[in-house]
N, C-alpha and C. Protein backbone atom coordinates (compact mmCIF):
# COMPACT_ATOMS: atom_id res chain seq x y z
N UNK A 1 25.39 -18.09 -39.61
CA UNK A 1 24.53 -18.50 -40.69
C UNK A 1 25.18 -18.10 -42.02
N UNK A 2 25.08 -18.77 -42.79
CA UNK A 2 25.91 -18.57 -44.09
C UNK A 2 24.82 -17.81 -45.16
N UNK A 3 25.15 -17.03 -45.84
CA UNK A 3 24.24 -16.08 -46.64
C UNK A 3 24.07 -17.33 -48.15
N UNK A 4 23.24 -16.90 -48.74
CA UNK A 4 22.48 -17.47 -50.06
C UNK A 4 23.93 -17.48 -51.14
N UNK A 5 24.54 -16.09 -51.12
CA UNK A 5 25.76 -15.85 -51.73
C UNK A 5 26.59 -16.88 -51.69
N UNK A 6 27.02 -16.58 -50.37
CA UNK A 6 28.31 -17.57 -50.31
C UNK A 6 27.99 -19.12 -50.29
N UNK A 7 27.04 -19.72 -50.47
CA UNK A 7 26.61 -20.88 -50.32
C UNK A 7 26.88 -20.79 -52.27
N UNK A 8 26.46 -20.45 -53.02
CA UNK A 8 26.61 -20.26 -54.15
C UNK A 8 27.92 -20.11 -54.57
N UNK A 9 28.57 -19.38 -53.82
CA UNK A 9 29.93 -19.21 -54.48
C UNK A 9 30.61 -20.41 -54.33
N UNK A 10 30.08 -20.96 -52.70
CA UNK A 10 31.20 -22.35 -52.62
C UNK A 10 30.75 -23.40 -53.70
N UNK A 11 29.62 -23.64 -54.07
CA UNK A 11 28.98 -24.54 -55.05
C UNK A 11 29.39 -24.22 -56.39
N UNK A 12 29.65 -22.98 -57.33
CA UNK A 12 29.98 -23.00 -58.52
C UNK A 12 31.75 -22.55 -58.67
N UNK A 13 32.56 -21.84 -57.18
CA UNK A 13 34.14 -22.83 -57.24
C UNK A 13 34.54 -20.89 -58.25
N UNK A 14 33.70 -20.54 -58.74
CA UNK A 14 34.33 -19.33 -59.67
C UNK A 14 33.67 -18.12 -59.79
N UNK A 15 34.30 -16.61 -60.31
CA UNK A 15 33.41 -16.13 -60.45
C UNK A 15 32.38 -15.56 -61.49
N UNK A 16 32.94 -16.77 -62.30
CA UNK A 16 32.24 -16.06 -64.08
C UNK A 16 30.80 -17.48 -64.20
N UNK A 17 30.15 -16.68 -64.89
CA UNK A 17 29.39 -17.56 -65.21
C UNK A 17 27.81 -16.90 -64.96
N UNK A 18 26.55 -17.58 -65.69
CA UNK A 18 25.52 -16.72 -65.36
C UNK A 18 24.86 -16.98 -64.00
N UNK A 19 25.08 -18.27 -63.53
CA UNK A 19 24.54 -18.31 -62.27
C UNK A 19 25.51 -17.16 -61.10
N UNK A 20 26.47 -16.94 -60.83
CA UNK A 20 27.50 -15.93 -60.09
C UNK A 20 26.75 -15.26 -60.51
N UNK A 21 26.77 -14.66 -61.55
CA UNK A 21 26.52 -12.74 -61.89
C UNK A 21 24.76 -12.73 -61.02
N UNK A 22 24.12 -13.60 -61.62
CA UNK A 22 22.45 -13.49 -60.52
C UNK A 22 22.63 -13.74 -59.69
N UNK A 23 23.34 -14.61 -58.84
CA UNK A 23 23.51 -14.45 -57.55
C UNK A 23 23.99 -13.15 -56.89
N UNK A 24 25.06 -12.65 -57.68
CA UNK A 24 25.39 -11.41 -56.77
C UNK A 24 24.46 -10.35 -57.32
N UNK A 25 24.03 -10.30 -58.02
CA UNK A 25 22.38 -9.27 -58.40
C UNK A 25 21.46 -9.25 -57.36
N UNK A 26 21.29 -10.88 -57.27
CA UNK A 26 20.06 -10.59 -55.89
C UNK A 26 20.81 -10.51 -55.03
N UNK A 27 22.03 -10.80 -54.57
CA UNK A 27 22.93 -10.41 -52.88
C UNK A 27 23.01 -8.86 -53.10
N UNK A 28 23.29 -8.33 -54.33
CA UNK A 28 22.80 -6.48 -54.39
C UNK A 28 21.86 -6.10 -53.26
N UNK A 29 21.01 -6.65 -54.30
CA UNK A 29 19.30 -6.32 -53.86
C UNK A 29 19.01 -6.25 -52.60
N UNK A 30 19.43 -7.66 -52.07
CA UNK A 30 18.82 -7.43 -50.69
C UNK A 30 20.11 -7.04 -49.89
N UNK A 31 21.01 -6.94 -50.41
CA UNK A 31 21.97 -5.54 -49.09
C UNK A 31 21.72 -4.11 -49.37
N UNK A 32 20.72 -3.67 -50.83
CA UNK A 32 19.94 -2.49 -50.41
C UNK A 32 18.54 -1.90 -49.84
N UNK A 33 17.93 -3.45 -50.06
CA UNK A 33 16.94 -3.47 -49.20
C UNK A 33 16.63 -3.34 -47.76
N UNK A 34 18.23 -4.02 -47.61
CA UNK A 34 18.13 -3.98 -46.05
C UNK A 34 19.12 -2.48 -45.45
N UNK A 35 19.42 -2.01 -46.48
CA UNK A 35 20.31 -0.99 -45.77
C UNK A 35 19.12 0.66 -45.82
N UNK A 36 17.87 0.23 -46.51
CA UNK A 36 16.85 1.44 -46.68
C UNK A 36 16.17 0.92 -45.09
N UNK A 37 15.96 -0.44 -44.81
CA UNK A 37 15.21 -0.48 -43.34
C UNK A 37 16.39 -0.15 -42.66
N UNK A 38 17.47 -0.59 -42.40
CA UNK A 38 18.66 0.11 -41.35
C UNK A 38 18.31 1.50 -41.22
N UNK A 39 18.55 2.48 -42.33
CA UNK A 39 18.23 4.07 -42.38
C UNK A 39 17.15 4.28 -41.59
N UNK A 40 15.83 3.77 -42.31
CA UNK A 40 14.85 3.87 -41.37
C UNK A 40 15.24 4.06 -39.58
N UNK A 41 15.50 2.42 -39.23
CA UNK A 41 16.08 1.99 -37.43
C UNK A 41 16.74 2.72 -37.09
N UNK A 42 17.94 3.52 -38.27
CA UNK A 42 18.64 4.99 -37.46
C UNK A 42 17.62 6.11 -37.41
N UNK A 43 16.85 6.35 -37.89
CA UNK A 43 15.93 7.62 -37.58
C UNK A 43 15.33 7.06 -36.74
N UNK A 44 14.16 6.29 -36.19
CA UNK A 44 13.53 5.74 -35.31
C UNK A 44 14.14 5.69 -33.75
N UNK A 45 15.10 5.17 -34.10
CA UNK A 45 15.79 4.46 -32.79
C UNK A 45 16.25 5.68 -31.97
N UNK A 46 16.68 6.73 -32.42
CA UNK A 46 16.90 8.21 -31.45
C UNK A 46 15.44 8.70 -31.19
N UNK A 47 14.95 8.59 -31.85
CA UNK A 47 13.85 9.31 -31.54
C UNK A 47 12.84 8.62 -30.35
N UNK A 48 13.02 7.13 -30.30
CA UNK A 48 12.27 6.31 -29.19
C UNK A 48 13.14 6.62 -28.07
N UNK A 49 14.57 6.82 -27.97
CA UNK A 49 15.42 7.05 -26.93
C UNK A 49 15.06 8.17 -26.62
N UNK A 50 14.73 9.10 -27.36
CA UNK A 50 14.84 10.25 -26.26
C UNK A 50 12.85 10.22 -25.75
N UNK A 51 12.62 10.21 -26.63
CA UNK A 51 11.48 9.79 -25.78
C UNK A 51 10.89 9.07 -24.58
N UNK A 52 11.62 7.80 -24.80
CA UNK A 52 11.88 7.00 -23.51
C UNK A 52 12.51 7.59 -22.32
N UNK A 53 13.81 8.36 -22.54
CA UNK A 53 14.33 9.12 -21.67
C UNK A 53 13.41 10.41 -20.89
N UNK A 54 12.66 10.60 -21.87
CA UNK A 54 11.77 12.22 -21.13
C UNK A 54 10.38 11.34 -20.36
N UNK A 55 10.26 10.58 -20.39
CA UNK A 55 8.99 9.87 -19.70
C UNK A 55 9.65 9.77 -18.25
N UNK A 56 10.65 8.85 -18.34
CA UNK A 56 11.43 8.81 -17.21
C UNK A 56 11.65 10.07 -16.28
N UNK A 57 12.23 10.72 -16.90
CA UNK A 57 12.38 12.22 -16.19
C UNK A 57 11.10 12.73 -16.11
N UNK A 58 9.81 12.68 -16.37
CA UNK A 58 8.81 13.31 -15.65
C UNK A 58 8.45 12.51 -14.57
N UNK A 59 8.21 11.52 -14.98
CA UNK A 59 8.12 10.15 -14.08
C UNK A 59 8.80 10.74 -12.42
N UNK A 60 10.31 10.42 -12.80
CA UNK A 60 11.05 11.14 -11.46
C UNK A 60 10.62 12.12 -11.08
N UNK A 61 9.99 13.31 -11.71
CA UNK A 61 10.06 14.43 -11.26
C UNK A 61 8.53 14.71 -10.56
N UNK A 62 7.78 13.76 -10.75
CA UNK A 62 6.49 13.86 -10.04
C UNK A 62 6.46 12.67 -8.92
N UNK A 63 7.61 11.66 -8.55
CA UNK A 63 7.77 11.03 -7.46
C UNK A 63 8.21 11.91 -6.32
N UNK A 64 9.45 12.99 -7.24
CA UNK A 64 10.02 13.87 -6.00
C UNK A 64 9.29 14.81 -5.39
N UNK A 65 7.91 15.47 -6.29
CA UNK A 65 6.91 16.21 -5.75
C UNK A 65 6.15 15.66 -4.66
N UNK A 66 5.92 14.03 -4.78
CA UNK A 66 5.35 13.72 -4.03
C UNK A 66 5.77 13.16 -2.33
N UNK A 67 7.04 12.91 -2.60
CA UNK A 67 7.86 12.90 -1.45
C UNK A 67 8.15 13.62 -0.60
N UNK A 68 8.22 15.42 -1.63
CA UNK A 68 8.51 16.72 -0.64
C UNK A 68 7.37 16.93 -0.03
N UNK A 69 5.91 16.78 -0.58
CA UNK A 69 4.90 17.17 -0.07
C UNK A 69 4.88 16.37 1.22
N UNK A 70 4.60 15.27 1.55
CA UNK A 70 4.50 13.93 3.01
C UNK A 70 5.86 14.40 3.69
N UNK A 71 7.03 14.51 3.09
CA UNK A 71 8.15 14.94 4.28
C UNK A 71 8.15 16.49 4.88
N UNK A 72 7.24 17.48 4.00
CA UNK A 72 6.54 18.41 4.67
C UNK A 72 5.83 18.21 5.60
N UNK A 73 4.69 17.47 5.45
CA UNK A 73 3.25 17.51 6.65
C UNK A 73 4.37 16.95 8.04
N UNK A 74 4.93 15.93 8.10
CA UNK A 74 5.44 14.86 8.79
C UNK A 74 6.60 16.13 9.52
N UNK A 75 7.58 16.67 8.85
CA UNK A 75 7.93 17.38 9.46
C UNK A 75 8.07 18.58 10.41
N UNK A 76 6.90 18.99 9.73
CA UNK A 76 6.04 20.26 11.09
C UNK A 76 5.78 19.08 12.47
N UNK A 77 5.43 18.55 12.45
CA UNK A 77 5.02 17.18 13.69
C UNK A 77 6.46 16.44 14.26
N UNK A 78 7.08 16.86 15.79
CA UNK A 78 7.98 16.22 16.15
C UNK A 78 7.34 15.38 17.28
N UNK A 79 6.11 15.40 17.98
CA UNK A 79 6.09 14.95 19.25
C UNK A 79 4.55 13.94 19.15
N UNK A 80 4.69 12.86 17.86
CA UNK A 80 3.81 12.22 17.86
C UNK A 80 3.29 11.11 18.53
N UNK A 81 1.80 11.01 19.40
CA UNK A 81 1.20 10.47 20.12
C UNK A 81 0.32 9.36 19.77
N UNK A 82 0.13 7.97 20.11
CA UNK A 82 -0.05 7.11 19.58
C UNK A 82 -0.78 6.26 20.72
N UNK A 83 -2.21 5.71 20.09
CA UNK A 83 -3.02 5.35 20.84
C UNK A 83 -2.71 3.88 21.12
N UNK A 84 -3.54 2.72 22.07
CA UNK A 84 -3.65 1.29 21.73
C UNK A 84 -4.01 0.79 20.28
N UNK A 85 -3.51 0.17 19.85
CA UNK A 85 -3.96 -1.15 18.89
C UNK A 85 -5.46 -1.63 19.34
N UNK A 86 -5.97 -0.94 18.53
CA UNK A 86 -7.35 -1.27 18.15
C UNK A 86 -7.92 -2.76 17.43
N UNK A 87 -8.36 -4.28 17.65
CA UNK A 87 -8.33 -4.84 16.68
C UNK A 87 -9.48 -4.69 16.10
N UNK A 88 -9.81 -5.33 14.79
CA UNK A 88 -10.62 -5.01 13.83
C UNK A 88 -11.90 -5.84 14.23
N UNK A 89 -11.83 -6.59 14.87
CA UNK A 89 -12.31 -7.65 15.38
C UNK A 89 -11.95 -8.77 16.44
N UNK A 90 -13.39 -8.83 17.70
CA UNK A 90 -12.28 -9.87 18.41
C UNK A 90 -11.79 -9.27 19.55
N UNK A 91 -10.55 -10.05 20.15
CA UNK A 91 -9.69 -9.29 21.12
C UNK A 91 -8.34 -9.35 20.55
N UNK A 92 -8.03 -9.86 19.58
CA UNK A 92 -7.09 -9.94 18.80
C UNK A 92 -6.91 -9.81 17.79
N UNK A 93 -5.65 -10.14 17.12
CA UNK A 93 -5.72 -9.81 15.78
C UNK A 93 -4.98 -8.77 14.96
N UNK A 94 -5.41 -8.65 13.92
CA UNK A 94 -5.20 -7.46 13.02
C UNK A 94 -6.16 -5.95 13.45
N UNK A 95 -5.25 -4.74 13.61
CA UNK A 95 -6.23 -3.60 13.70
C UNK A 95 -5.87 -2.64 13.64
N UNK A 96 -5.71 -1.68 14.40
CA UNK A 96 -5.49 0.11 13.71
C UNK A 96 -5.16 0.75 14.73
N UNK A 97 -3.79 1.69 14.71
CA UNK A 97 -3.43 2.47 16.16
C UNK A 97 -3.97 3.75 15.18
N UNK A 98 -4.01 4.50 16.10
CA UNK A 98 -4.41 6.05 15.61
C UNK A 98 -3.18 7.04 16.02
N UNK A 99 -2.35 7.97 15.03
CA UNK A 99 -1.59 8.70 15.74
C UNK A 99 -1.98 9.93 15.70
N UNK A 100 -1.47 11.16 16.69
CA UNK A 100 -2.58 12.65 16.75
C UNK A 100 -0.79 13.41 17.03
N UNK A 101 -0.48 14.40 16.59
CA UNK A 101 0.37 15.62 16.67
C UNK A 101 0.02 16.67 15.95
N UNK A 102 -0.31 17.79 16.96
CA UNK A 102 -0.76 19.12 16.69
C UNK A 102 -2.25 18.73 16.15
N UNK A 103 -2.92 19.12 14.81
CA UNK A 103 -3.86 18.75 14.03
C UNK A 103 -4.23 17.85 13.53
N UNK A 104 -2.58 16.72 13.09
CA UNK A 104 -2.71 15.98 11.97
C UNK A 104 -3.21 14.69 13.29
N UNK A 105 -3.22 13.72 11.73
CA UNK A 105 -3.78 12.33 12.56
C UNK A 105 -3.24 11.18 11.36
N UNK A 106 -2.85 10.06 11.85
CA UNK A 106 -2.93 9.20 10.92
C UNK A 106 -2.94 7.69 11.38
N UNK A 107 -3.48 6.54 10.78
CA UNK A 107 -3.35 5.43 11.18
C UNK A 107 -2.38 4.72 10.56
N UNK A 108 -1.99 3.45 11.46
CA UNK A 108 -1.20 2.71 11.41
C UNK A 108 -2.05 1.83 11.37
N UNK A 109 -1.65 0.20 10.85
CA UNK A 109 -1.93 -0.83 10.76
C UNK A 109 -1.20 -1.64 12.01
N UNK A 110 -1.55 -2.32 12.84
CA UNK A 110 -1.07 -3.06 13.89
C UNK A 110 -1.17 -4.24 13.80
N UNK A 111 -0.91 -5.10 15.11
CA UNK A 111 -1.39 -6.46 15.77
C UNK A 111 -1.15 -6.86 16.52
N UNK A 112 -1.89 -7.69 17.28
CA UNK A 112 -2.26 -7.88 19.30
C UNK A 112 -2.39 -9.42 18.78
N UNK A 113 -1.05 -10.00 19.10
CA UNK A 113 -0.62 -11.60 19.22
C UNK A 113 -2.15 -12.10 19.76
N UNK A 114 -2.96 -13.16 19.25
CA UNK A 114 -3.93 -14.50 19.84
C UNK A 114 -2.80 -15.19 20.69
N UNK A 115 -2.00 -15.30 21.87
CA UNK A 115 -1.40 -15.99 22.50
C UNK A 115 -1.52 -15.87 24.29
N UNK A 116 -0.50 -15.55 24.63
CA UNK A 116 -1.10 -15.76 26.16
C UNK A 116 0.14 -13.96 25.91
N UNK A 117 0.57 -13.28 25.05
CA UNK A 117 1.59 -11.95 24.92
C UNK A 117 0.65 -10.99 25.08
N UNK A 118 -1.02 -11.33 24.60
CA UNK A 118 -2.21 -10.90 24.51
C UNK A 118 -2.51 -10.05 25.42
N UNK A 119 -2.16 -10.42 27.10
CA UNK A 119 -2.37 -10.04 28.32
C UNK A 119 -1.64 -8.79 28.32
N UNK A 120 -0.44 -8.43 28.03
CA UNK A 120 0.40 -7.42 28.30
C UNK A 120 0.49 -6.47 27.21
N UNK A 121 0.05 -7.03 26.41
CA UNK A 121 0.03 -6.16 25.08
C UNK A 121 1.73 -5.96 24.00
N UNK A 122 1.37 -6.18 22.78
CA UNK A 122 2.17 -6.31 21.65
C UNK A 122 3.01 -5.43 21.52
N UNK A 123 2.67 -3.99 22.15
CA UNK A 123 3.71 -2.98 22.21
C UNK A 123 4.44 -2.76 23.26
N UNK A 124 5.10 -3.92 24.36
CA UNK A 124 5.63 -3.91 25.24
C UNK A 124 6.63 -5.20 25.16
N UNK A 125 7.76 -5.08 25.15
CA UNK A 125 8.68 -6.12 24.72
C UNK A 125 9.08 -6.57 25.99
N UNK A 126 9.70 -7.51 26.25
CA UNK A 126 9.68 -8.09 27.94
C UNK A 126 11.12 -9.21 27.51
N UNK A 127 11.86 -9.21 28.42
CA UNK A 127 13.04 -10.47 28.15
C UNK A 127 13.27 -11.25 29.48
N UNK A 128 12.47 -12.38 28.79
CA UNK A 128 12.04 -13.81 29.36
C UNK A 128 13.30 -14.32 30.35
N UNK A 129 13.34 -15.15 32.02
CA UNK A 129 14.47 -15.94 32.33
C UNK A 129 13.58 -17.26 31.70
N UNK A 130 14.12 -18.23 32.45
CA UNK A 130 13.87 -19.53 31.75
C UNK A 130 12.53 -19.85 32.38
N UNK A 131 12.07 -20.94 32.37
CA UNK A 131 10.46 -21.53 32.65
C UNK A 131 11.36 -21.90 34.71
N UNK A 132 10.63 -21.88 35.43
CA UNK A 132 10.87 -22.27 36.48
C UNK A 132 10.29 -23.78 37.00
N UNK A 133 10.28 -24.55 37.99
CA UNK A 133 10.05 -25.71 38.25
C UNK A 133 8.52 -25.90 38.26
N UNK A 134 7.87 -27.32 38.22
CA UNK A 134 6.25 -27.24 37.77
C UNK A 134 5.94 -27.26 39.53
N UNK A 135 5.19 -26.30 39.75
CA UNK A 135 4.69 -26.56 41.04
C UNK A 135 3.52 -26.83 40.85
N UNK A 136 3.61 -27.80 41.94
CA UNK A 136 2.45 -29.25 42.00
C UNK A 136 1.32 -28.79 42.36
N UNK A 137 1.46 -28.06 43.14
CA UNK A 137 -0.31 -27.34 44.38
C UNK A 137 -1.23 -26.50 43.15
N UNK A 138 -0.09 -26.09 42.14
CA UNK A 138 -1.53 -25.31 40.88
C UNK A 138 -0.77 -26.09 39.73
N UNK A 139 -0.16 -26.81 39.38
CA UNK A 139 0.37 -27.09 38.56
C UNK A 139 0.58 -26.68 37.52
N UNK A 140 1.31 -25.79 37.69
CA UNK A 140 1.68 -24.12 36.88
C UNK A 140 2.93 -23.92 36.82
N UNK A 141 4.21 -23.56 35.58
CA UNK A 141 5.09 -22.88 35.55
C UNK A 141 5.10 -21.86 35.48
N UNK A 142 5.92 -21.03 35.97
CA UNK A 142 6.21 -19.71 36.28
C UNK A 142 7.48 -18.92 35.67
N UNK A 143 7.16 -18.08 35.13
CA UNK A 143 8.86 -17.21 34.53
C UNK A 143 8.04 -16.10 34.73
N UNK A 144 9.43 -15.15 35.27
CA UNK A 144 9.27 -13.36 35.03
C UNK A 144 10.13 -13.16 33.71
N UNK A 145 9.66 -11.64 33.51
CA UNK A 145 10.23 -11.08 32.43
C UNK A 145 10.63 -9.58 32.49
N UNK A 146 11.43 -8.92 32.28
CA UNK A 146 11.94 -7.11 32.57
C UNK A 146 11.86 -6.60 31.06
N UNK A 147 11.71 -5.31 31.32
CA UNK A 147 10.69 -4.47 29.93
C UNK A 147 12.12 -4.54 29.19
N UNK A 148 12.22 -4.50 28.03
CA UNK A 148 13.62 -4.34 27.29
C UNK A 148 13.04 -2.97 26.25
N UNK A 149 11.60 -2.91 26.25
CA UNK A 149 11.40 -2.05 24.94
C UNK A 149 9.52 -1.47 24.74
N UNK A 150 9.67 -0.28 24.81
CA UNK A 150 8.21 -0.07 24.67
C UNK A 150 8.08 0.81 23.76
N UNK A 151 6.80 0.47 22.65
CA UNK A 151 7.30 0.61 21.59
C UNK A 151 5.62 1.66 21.68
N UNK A 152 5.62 2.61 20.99
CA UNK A 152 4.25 3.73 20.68
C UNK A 152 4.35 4.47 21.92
N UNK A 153 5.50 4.76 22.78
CA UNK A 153 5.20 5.35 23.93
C UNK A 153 3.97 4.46 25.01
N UNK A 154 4.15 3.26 24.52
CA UNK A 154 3.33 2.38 25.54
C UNK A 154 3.37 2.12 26.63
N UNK A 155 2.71 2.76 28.18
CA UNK A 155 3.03 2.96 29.10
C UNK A 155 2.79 1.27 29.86
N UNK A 156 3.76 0.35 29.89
CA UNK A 156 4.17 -0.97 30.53
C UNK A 156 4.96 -0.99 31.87
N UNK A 157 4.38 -2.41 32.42
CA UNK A 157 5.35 -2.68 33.35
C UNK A 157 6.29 -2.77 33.47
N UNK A 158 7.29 -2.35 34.20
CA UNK A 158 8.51 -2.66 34.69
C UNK A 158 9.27 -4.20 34.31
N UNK A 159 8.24 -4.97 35.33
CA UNK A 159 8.32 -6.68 35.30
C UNK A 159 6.94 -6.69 35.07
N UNK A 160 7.13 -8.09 34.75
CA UNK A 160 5.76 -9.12 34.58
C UNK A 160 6.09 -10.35 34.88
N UNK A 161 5.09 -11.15 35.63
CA UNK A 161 5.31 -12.54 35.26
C UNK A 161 4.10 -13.36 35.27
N UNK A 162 4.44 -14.57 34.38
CA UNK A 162 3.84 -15.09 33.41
C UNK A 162 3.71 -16.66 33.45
N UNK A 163 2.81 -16.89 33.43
CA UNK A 163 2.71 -18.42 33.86
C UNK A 163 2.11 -19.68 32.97
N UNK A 164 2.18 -20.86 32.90
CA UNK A 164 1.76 -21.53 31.93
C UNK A 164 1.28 -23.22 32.39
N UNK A 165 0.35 -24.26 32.14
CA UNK A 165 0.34 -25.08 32.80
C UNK A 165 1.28 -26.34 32.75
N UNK A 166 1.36 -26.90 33.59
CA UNK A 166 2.61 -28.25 33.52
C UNK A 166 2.28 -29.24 32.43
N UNK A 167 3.07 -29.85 31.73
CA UNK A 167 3.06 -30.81 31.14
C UNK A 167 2.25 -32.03 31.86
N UNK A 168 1.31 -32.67 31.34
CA UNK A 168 0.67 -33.55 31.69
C UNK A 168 1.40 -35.04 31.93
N UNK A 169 2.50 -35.21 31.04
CA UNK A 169 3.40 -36.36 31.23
C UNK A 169 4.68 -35.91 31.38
N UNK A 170 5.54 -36.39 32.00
CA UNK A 170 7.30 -36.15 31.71
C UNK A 170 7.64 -36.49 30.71
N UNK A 171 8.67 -36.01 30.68
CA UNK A 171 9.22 -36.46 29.04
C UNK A 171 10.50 -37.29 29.54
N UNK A 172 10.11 -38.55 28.60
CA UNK A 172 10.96 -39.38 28.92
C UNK A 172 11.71 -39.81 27.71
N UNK A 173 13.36 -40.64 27.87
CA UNK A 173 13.37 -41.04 26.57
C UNK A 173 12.42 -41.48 25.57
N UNK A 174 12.10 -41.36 24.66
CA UNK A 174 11.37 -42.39 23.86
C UNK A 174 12.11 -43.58 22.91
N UNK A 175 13.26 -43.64 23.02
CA UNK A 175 13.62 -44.97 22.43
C UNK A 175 13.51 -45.87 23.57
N UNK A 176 13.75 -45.77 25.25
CA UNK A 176 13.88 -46.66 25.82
C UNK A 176 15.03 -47.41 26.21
N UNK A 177 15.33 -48.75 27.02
CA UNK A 177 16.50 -49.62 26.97
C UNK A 177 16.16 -50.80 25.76
């Protein structure tokens, strides 16, 4: 952006004359006007920094209080016990395990799949073979599954297996010849 000055200077080409001399009078003016608010922005501007800076540092210093305190309780407690998934409602859903070591207690937030996983429960991980052939007499597929993972100390089966009903039609191309 070009200042008021130099727009003036390029327009009158010299530097004598009465329009120059008022021009650079008021280009004075307001480069001391603006150099009393600068002074100001240097006193100000340290003083918001360090201020800003000490908020921060209490800030931190009452996160770390609060961190030592919970990694205290939690740490007296190595051998924590953990109930079923409670849902909130229903037989499924969203709901609440309860955990108990020594005195303390605390809940967890859970959830017990609406599916047919429902049966065996959400804290028992299982790894599926493939679907097996539709047998006709119940017209039911069949797959087993072996525990890969039990999760809350959840006392699960070994195996399971798991069944589902046949497709009502084959699946055939659908474009056809």
């Amino acid at each position: 952006m070009v200042s008021m000055f130099d727009q003036i200077k390029l327009v009158c080409g010299n530097k004598e004359g009465p329009l120059w001399t008022a021009a650079a009078a008021g280009q004075r003016a307001e480069t001391e006007a603006e150099g009393k608010e600068s002074v100001k922005m240097r006193r100000v501007l340290p003083m918001s920094v360090v201020l800003l800076v000490a908020i921060m540092m209490a800030a931190s210093e009452a996160g770390k209080n609060k961190k030592e305190k919970v990694s205290k309780a939690t740490a007296d407690c190595t051998e924590w016990r953990y109930g079923n998934c409670v849902p909130n409602s229903g037989d499924c859903g969203v709901g609440i395990r309860q955990g108990t070591c020594n005195d303390q207690t605390k809940k967890l937030k859970c959830k017990i799949p609406c599916n047919w996983k429902k049966d065996f429960g959400a804290d028992c991980r299982y790894k599926f073979s493939s679907w097996g052939e539709c047998d006709t007499a119940t017209g039911t597929k069949n797959r087993s599954g072996t525990l890969k993972k039990a999760l809350y100390n959840a006392e699960c089966q070994t195996t399971i297996k798991v069944s589902k009903p046949c497709p009502l039609k084959s699946k055939t191309n659908a474009k056809g010849n």
